[in-house]
C-alpha atoms as a PDB file:
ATOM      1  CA  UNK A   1    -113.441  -6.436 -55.384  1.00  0.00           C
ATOM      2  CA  UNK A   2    -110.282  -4.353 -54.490  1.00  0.00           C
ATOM      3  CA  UNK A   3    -107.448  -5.917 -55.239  1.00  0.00           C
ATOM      4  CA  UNK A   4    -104.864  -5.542 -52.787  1.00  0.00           C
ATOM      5  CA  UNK A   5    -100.627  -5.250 -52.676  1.00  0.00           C
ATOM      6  CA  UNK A   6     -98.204  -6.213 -50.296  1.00  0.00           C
ATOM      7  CA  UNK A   7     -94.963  -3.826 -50.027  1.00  0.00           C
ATOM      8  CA  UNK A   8     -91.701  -5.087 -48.019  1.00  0.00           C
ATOM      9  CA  UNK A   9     -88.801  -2.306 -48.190  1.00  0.00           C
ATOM     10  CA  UNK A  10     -86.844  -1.254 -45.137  1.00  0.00           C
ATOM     11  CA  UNK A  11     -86.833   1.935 -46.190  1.00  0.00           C
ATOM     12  CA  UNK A  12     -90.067   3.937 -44.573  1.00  0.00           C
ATOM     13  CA  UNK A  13     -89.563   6.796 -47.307  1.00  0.00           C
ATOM     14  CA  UNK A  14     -89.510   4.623 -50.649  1.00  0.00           C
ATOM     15  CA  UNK A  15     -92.550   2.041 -48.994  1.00  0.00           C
ATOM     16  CA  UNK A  16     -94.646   5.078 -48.283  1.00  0.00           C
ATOM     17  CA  UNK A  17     -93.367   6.832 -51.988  1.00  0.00           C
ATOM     18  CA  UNK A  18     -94.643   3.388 -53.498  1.00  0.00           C
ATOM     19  CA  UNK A  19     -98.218   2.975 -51.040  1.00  0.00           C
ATOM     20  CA  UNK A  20     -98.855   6.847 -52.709  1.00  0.00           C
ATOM     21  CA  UNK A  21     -98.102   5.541 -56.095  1.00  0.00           C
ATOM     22  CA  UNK A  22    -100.490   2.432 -56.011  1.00  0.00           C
ATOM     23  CA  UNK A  23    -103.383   3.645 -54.279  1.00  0.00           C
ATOM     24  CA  UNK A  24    -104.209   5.472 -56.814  1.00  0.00           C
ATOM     25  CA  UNK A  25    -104.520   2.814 -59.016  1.00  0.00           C
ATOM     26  CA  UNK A  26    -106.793   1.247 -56.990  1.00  0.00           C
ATOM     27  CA  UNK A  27    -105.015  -0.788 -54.472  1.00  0.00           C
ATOM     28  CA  UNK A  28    -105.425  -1.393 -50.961  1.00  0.00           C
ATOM     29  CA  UNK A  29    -101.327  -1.263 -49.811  1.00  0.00           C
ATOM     30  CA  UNK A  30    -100.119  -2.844 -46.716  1.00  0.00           C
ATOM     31  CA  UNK A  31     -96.473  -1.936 -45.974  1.00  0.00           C
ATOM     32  CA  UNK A  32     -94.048  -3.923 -44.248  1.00  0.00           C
ATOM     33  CA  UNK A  33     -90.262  -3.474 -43.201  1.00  0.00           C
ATOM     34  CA  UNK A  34     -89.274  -7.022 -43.814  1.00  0.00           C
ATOM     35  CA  UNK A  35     -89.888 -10.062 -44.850  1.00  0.00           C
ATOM     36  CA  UNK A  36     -91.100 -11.800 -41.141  1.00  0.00           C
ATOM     37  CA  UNK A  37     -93.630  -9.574 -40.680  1.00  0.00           C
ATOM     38  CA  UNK A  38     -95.269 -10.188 -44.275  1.00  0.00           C
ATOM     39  CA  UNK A  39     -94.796 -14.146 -43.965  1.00  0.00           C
ATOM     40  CA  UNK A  40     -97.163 -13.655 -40.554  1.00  0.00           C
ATOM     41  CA  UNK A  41    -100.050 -11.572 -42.458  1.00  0.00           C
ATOM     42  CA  UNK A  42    -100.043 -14.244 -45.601  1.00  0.00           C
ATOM     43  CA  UNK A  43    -101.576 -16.632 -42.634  1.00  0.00           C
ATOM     44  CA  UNK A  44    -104.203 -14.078 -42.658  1.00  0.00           C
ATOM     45  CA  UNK A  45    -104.765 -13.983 -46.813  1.00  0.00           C
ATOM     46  CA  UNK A  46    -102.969 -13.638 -49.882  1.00  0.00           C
ATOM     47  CA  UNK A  47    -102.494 -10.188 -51.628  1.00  0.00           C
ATOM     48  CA  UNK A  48    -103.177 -10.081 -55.142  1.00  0.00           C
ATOM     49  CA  UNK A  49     -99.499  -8.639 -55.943  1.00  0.00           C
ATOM     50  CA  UNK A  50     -96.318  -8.686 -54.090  1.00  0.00           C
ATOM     51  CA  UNK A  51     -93.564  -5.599 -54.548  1.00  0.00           C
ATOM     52  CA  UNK A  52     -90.153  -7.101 -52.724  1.00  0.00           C
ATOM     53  CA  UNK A  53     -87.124  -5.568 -52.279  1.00  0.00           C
ATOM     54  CA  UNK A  54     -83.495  -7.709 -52.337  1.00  0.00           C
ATOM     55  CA  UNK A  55     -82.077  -5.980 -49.734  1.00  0.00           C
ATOM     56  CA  UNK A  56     -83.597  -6.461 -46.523  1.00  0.00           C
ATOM     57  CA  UNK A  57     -82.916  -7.454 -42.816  1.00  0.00           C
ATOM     58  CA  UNK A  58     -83.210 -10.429 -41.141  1.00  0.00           C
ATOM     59  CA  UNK A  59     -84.316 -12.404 -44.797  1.00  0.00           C
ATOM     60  CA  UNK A  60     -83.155 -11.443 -47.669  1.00  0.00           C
ATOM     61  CA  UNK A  61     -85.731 -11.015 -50.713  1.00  0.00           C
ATOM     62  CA  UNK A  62     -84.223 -13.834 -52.768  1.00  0.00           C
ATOM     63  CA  UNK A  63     -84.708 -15.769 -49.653  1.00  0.00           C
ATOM     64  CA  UNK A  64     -88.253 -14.849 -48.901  1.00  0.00           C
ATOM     65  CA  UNK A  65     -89.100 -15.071 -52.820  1.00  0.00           C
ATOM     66  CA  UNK A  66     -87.957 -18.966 -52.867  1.00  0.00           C
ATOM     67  CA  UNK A  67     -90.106 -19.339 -49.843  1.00  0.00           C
ATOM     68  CA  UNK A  68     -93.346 -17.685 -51.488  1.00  0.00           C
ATOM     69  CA  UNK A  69     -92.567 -19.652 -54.445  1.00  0.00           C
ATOM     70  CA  UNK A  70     -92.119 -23.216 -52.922  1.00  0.00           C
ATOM     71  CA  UNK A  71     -95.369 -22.954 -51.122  1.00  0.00           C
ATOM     72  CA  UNK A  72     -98.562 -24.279 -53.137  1.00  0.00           C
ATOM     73  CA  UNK A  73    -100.685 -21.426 -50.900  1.00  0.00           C
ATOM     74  CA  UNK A  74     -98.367 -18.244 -52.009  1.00  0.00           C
ATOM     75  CA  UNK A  75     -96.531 -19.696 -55.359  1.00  0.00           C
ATOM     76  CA  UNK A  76     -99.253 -18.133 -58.030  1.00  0.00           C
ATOM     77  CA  UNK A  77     -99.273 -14.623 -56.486  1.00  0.00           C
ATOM     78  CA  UNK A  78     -97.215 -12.230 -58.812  1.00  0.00           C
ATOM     79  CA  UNK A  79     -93.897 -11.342 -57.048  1.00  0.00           C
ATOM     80  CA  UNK A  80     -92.023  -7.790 -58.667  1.00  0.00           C
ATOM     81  CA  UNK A  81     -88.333  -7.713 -57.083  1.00  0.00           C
ATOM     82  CA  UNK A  82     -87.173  -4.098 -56.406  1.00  0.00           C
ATOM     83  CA  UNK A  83     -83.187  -4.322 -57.318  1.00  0.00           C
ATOM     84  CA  UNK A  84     -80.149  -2.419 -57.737  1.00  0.00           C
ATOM     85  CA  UNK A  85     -79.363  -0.905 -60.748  1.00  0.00           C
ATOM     86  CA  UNK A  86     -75.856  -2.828 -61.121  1.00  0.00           C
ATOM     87  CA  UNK A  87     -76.982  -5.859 -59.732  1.00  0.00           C
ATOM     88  CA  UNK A  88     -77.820  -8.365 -62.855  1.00  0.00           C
ATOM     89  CA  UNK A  89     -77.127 -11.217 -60.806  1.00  0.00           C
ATOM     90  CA  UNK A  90     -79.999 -10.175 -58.523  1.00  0.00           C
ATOM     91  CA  UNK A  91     -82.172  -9.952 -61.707  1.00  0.00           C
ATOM     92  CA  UNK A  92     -81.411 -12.980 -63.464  1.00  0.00           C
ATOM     93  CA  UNK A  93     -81.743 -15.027 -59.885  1.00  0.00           C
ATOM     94  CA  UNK A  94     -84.698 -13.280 -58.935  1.00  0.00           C
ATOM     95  CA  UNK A  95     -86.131 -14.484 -62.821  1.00  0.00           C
ATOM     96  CA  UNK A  96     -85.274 -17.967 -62.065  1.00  0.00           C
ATOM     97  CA  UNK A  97     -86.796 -18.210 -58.665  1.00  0.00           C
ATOM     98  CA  UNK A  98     -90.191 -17.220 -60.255  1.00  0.00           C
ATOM     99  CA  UNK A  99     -90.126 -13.571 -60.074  1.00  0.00           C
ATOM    100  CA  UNK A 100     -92.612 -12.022 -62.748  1.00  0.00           C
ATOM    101  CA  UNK A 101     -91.159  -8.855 -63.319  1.00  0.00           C
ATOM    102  CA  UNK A 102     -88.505  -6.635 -61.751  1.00  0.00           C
ATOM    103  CA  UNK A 103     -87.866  -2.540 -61.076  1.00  0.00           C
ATOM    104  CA  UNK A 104     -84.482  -1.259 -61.096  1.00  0.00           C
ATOM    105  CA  UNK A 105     -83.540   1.413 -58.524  1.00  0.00           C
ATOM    106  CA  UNK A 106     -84.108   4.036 -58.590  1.00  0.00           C
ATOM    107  CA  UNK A 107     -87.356   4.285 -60.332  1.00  0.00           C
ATOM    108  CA  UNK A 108     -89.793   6.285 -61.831  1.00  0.00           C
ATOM    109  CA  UNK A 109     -93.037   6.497 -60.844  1.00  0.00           C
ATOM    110  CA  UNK A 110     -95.108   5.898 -63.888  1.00  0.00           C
ATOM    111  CA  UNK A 111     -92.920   3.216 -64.777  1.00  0.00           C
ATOM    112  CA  UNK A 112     -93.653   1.052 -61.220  1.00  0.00           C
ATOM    113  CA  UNK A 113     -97.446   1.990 -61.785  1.00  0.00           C
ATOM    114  CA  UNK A 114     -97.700   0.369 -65.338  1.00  0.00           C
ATOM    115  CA  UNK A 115     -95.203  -2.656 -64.446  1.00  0.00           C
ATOM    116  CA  UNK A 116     -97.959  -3.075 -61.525  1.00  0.00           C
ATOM    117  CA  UNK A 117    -100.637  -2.829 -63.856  1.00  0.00           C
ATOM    118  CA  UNK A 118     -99.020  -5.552 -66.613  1.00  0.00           C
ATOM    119  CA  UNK A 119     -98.578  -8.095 -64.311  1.00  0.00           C
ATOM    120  CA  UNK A 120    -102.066  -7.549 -62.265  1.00  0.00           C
ATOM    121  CA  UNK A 121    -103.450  -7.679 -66.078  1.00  0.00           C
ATOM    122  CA  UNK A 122    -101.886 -10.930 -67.027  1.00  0.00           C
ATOM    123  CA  UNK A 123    -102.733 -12.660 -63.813  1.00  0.00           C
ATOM    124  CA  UNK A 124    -106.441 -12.073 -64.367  1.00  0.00           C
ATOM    125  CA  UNK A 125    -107.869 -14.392 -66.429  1.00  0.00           C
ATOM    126  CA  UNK A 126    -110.060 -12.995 -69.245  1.00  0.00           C
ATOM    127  CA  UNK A 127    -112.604 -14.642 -71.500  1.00  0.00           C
ATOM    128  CA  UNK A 128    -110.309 -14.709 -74.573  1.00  0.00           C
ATOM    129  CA  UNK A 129    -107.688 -17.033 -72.891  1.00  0.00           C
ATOM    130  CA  UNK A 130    -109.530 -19.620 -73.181  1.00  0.00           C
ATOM    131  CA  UNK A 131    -107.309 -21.435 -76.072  1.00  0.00           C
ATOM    132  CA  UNK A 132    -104.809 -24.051 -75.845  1.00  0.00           C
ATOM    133  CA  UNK A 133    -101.338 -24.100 -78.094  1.00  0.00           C
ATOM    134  CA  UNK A 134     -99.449 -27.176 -79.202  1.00  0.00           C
ATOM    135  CA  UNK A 135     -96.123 -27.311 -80.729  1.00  0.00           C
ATOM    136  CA  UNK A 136     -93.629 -29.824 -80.840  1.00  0.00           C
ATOM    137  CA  UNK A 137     -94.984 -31.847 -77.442  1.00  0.00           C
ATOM    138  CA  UNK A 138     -95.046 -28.151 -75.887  1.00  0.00           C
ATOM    139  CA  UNK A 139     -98.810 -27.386 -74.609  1.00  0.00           C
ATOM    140  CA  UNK A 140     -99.694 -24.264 -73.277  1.00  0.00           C
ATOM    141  CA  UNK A 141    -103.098 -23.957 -71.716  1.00  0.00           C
ATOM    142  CA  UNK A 142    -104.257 -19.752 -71.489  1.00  0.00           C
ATOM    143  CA  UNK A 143    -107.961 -21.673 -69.872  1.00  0.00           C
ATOM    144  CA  UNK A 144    -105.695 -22.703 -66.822  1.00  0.00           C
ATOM    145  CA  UNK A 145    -102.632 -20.878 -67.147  1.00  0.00           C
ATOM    146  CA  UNK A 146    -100.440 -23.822 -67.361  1.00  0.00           C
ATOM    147  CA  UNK A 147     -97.683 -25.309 -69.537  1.00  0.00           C
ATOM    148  CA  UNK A 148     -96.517 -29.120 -70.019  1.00  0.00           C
ATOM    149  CA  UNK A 149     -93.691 -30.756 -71.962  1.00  0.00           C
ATOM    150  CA  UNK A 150     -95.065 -34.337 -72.912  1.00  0.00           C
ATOM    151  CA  UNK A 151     -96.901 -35.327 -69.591  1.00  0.00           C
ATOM    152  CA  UNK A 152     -94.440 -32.795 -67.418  1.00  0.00           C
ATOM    153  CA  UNK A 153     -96.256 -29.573 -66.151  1.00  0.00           C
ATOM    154  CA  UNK A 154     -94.252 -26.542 -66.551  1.00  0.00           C
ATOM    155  CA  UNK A 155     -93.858 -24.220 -63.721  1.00  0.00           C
ATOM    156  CA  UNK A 156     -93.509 -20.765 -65.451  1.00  0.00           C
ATOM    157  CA  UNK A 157     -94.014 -17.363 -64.364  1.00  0.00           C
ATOM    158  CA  UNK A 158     -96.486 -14.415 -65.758  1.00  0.00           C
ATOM    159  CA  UNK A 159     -94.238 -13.275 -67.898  1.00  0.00           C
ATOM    160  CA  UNK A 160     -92.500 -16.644 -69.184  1.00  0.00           C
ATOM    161  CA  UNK A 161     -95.928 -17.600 -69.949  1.00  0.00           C
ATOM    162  CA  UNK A 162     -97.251 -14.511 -71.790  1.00  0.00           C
ATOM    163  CA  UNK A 163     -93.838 -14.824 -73.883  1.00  0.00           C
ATOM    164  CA  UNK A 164     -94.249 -18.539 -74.418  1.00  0.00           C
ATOM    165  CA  UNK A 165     -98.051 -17.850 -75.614  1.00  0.00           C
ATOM    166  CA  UNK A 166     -96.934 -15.422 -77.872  1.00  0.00           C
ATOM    167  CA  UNK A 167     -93.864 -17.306 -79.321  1.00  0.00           C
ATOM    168  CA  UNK A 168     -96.004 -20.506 -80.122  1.00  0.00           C
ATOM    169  CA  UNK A 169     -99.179 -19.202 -81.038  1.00  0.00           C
ATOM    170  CA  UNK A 170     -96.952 -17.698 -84.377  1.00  0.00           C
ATOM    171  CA  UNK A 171     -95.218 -20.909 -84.460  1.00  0.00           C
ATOM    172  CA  UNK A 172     -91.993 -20.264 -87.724  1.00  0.00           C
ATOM    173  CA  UNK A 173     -92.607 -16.498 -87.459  1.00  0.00           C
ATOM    174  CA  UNK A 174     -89.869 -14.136 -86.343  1.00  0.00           C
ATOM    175  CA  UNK A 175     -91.124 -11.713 -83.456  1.00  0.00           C
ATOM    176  CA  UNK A 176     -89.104  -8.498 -83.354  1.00  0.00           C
ATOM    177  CA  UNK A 177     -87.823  -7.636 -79.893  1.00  0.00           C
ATOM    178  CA  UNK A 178     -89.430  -4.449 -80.124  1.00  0.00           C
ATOM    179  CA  UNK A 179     -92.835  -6.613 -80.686  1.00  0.00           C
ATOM    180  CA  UNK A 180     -92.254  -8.887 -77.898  1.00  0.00           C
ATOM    181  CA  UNK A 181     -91.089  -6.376 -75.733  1.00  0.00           C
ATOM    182  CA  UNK A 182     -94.199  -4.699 -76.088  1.00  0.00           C
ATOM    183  CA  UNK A 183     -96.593  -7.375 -76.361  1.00  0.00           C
ATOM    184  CA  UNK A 184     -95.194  -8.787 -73.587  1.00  0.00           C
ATOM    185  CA  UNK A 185     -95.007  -6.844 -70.911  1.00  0.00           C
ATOM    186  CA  UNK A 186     -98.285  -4.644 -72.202  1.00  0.00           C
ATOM    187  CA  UNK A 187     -97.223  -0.942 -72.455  1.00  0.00           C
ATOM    188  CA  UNK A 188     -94.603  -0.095 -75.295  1.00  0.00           C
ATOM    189  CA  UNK A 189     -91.873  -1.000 -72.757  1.00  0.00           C
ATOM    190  CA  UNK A 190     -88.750   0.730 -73.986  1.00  0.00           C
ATOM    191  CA  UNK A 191     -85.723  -0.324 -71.244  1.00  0.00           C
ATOM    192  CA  UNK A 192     -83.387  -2.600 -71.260  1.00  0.00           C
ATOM    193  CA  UNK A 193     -83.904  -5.358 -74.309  1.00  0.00           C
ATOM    194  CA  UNK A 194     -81.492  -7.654 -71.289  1.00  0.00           C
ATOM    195  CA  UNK A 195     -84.851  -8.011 -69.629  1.00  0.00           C
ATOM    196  CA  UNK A 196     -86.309 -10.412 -72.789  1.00  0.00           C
ATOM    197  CA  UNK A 197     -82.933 -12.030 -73.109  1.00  0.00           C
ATOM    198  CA  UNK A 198     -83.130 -12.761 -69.178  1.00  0.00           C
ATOM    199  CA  UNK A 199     -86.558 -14.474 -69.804  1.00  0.00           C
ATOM    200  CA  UNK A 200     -85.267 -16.481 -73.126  1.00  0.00           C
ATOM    201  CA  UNK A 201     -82.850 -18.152 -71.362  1.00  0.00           C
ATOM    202  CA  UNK A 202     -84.856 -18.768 -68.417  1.00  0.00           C
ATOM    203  CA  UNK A 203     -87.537 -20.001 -70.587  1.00  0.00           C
ATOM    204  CA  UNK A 204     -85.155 -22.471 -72.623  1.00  0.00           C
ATOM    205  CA  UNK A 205     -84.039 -23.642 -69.183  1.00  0.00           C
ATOM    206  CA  UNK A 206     -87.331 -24.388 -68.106  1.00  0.00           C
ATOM    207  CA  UNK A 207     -88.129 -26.183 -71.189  1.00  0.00           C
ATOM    208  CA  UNK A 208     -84.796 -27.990 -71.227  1.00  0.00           C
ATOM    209  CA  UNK A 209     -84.093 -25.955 -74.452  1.00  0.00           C
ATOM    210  CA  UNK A 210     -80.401 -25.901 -75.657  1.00  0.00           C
ATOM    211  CA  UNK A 211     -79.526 -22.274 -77.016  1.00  0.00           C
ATOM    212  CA  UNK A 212     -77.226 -23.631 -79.724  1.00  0.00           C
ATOM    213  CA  UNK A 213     -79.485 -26.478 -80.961  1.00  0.00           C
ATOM    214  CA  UNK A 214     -82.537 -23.922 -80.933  1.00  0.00           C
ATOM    215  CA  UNK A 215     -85.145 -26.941 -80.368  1.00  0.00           C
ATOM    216  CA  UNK A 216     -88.127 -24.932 -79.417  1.00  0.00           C
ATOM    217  CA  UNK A 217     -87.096 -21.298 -79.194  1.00  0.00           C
ATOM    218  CA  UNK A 218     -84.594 -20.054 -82.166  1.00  0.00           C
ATOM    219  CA  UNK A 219     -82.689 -16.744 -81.772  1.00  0.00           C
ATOM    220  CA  UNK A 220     -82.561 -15.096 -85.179  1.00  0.00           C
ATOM    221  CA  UNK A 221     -79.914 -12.619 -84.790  1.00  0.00           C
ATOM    222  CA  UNK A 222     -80.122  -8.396 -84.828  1.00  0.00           C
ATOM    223  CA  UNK A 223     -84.308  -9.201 -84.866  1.00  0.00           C
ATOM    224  CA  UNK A 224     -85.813 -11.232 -82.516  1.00  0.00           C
ATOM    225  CA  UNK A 225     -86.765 -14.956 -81.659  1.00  0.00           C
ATOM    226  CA  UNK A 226     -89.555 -17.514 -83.176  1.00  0.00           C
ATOM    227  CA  UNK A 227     -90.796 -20.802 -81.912  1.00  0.00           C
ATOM    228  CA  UNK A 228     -89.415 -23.932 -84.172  1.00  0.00           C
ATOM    229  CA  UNK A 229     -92.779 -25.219 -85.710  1.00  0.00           C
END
């Protein structure tokens, strides 16, 4: 079935730059020039992927993202925030809203294509997730995609997950950056190493996690992270 992408930028040349990018990869784009007029074709049906731009008319994409987000019918379909290169506030607020992955403008084309690709990849399940981690009263569930602390479910996105996963299923290893970066997000990503520390601290959050008593997640310093087992 073809999988199809919803695009919201204001700006007609960059939407139809990114609709000529994707549909190549095998997406069926729909464009829009704000975030209205996508909120009245989701009561139509849900795309499989959702590019969003911050700054837009009428509602903002931080706005529109914490409206996707709080509702149960639009909350599990992968949101990438298009954002402005100096903006790290954006980023890290975008993160904690339940963005899944973000592209800083402007951008290159290959590098949209195989961000689109990573997160359409991890939100498909596949026959080996089928597995379920425990550490420390931390269960993650790859079978249904889900995460609880004790009896608490876990609302996490795709990539909080993946790097959860990864983190506890080598449970008192150290995991390079480099390794995470490109395990992670799936294709020897080689930006900014802020964009794993953005996800660290939005994971400890999320798991009530204190960064200085390192309960779950410890930082080992000038190499990476590893889950405390």
């Amino acid at each position: 079935m073809e999988k199809r992408a919803f695009i919201i930028e204001d700006e007609e040349n960059i939407r139809e730059l990114i609709k000529c990018t994707l549909e190549p990869c095998g997406l069926k784009v729909f464009g829009f020039e704000n975030a209205l007029l996508m909120f009245k074709e989701l009561e139509l049906f849900n795309p499989d992927i959702i590019i969003l731009d911050i700054m837009l008319p009428q509602m903002d994409g931080l706005e529109a993202l914490k409206k996707l987000k709080s509702n149960p019918k639009t909350a599990q379909i992968p949101v990438i925030m298009l954002t402005a290169k100096s903006s790290e506030i954006d980023k890290v607020t975008g993160l904690d809203l339940g963005a899944d992955d973000y592209v800083t403008k402007p951008f290159g084309i290959l590098e949209l294509m195989a961000r689109v690709r990573s997160v359409l990849r991890k939100s498909s399940p596949t026959e080996e997730n089928t597995f379920k981690y425990e550490q420390k009263g931390i269960i993650v569930d790859s079978q249904r995609h889900e995460v609880y602390s004790g009896d608490a479910k876990v609302e996490l996105t795709l990539k909080e997950f993946d790097l959860l996963k990864l983190l506890i299923e080598n449970a008192g290893m150290v995991i390079t950056r480099n390794v995470l970066l490109d395990k992670v997000w799936g294709y020897g990503y080689a930006g900014e190493t802020r964009t794993l520390d953005m996800h660290i601290r939005s994971l400890r959050q999320k798991l009530h996690d204190d960064a200085d008593e390192g309960k779950y997640i410890v930082t080992v310093r000038g190499v990476g992270y590893k889950f405390n087992s």
